[in-house]
C-alpha atoms as a PDB file:
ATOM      1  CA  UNK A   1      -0.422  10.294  11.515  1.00  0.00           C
ATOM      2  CA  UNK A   2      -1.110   6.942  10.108  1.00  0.00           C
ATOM      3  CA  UNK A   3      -1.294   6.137   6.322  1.00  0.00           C
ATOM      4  CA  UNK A   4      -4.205   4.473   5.034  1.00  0.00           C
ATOM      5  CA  UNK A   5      -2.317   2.663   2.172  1.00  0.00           C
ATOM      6  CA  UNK A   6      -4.332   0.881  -0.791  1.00  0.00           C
ATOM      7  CA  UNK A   7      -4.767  -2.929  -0.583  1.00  0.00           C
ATOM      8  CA  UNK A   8      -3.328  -3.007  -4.525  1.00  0.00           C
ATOM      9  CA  UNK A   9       0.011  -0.834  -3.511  1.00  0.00           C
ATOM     10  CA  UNK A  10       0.567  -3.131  -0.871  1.00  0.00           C
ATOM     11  CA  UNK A  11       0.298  -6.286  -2.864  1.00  0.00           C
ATOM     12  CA  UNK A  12       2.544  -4.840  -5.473  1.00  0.00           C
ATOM     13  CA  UNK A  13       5.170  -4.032  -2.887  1.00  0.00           C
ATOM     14  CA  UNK A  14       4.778  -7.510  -1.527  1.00  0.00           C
ATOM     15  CA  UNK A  15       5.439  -8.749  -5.150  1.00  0.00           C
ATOM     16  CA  UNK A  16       8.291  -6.621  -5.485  1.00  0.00           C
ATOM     17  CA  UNK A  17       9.838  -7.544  -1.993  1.00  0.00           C
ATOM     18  CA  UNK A  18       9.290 -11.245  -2.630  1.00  0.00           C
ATOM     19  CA  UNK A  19      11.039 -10.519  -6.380  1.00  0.00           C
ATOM     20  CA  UNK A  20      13.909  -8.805  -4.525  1.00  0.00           C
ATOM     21  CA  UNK A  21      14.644 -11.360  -2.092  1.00  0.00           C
ATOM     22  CA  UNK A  22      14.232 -13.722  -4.602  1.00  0.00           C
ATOM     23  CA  UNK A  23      16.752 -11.920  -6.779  1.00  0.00           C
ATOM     24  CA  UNK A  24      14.506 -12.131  -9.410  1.00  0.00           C
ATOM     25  CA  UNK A  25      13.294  -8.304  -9.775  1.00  0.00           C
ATOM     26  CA  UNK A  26      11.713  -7.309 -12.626  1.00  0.00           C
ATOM     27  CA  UNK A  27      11.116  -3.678 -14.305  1.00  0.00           C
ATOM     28  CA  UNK A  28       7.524  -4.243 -15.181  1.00  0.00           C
ATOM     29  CA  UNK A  29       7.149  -4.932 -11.578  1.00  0.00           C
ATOM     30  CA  UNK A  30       9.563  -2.139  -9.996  1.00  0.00           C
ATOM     31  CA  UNK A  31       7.574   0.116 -12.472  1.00  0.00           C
ATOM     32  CA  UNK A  32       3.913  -0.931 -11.153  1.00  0.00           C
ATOM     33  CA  UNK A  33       4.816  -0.428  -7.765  1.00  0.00           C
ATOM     34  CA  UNK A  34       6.526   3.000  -9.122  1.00  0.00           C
ATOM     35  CA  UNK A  35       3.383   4.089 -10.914  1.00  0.00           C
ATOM     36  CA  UNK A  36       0.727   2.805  -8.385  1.00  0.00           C
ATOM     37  CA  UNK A  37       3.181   5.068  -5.376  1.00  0.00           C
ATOM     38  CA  UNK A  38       2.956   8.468  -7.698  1.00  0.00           C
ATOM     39  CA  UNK A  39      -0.806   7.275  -8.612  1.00  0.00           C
ATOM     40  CA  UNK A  40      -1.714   7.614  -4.919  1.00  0.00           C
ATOM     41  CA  UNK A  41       0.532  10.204  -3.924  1.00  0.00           C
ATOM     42  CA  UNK A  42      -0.477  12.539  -6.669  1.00  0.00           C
ATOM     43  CA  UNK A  43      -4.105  11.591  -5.490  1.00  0.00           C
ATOM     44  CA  UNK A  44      -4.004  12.207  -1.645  1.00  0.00           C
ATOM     45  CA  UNK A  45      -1.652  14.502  -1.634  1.00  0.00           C
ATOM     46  CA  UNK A  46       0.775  12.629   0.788  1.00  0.00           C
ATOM     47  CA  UNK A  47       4.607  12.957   0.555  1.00  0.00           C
ATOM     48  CA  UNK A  48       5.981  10.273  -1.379  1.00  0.00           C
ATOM     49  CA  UNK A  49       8.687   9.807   1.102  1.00  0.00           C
ATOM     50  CA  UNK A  50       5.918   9.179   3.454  1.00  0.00           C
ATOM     51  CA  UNK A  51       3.963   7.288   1.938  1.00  0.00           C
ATOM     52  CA  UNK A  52       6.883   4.556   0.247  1.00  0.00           C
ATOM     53  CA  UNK A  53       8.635   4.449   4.252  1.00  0.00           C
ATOM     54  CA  UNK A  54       5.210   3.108   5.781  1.00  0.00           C
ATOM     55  CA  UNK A  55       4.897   0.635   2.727  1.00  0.00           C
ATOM     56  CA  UNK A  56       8.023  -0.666   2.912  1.00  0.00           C
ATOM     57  CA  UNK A  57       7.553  -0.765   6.339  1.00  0.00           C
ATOM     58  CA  UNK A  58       4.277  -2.320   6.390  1.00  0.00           C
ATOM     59  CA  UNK A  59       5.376  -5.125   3.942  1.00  0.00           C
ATOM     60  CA  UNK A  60       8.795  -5.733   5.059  1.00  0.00           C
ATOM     61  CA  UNK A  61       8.160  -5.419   8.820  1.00  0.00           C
ATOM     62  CA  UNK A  62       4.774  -6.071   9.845  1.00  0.00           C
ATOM     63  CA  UNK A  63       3.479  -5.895  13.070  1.00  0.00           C
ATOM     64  CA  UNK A  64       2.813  -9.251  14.486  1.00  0.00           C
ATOM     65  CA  UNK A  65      -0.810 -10.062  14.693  1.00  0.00           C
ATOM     66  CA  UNK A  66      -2.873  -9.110  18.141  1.00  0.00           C
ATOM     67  CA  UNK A  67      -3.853 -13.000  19.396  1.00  0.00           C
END
């Protein structure tokens, strides 16, 4: 089953992954990306484990692009 994921969790995650690479990972942003993944959880009823393995997964290691 596929996850529909929110286009504002992903763009937090990709501002937390570019912070982490960066070494430059804040809490406000580890705690958005915390709060937005229980927001939608909570909401859809999805597992949180779930749900934060196809973000990280969608932002870290995206499928290429269909030409």
């Amino acid at each position: 089953m596929a996850i529909e994921l929110p286009p504002n969790l992903i763009e937090l995650e990709r501002s937390a992954w570019a912070e982490i690479q960066a070494g430059t990972l804040t809490v406000p942003t580890a705690l958005a990306v915390h709060e937005a993944l229980a927001a939608f959880t909570a909401e859809s009823g999805q597992s949180r484990f779930d749900v934060e393995m196809a973000l990280k997964k969608r932002v870290r290691h995206p499928e290429p692009e269909a030409a």
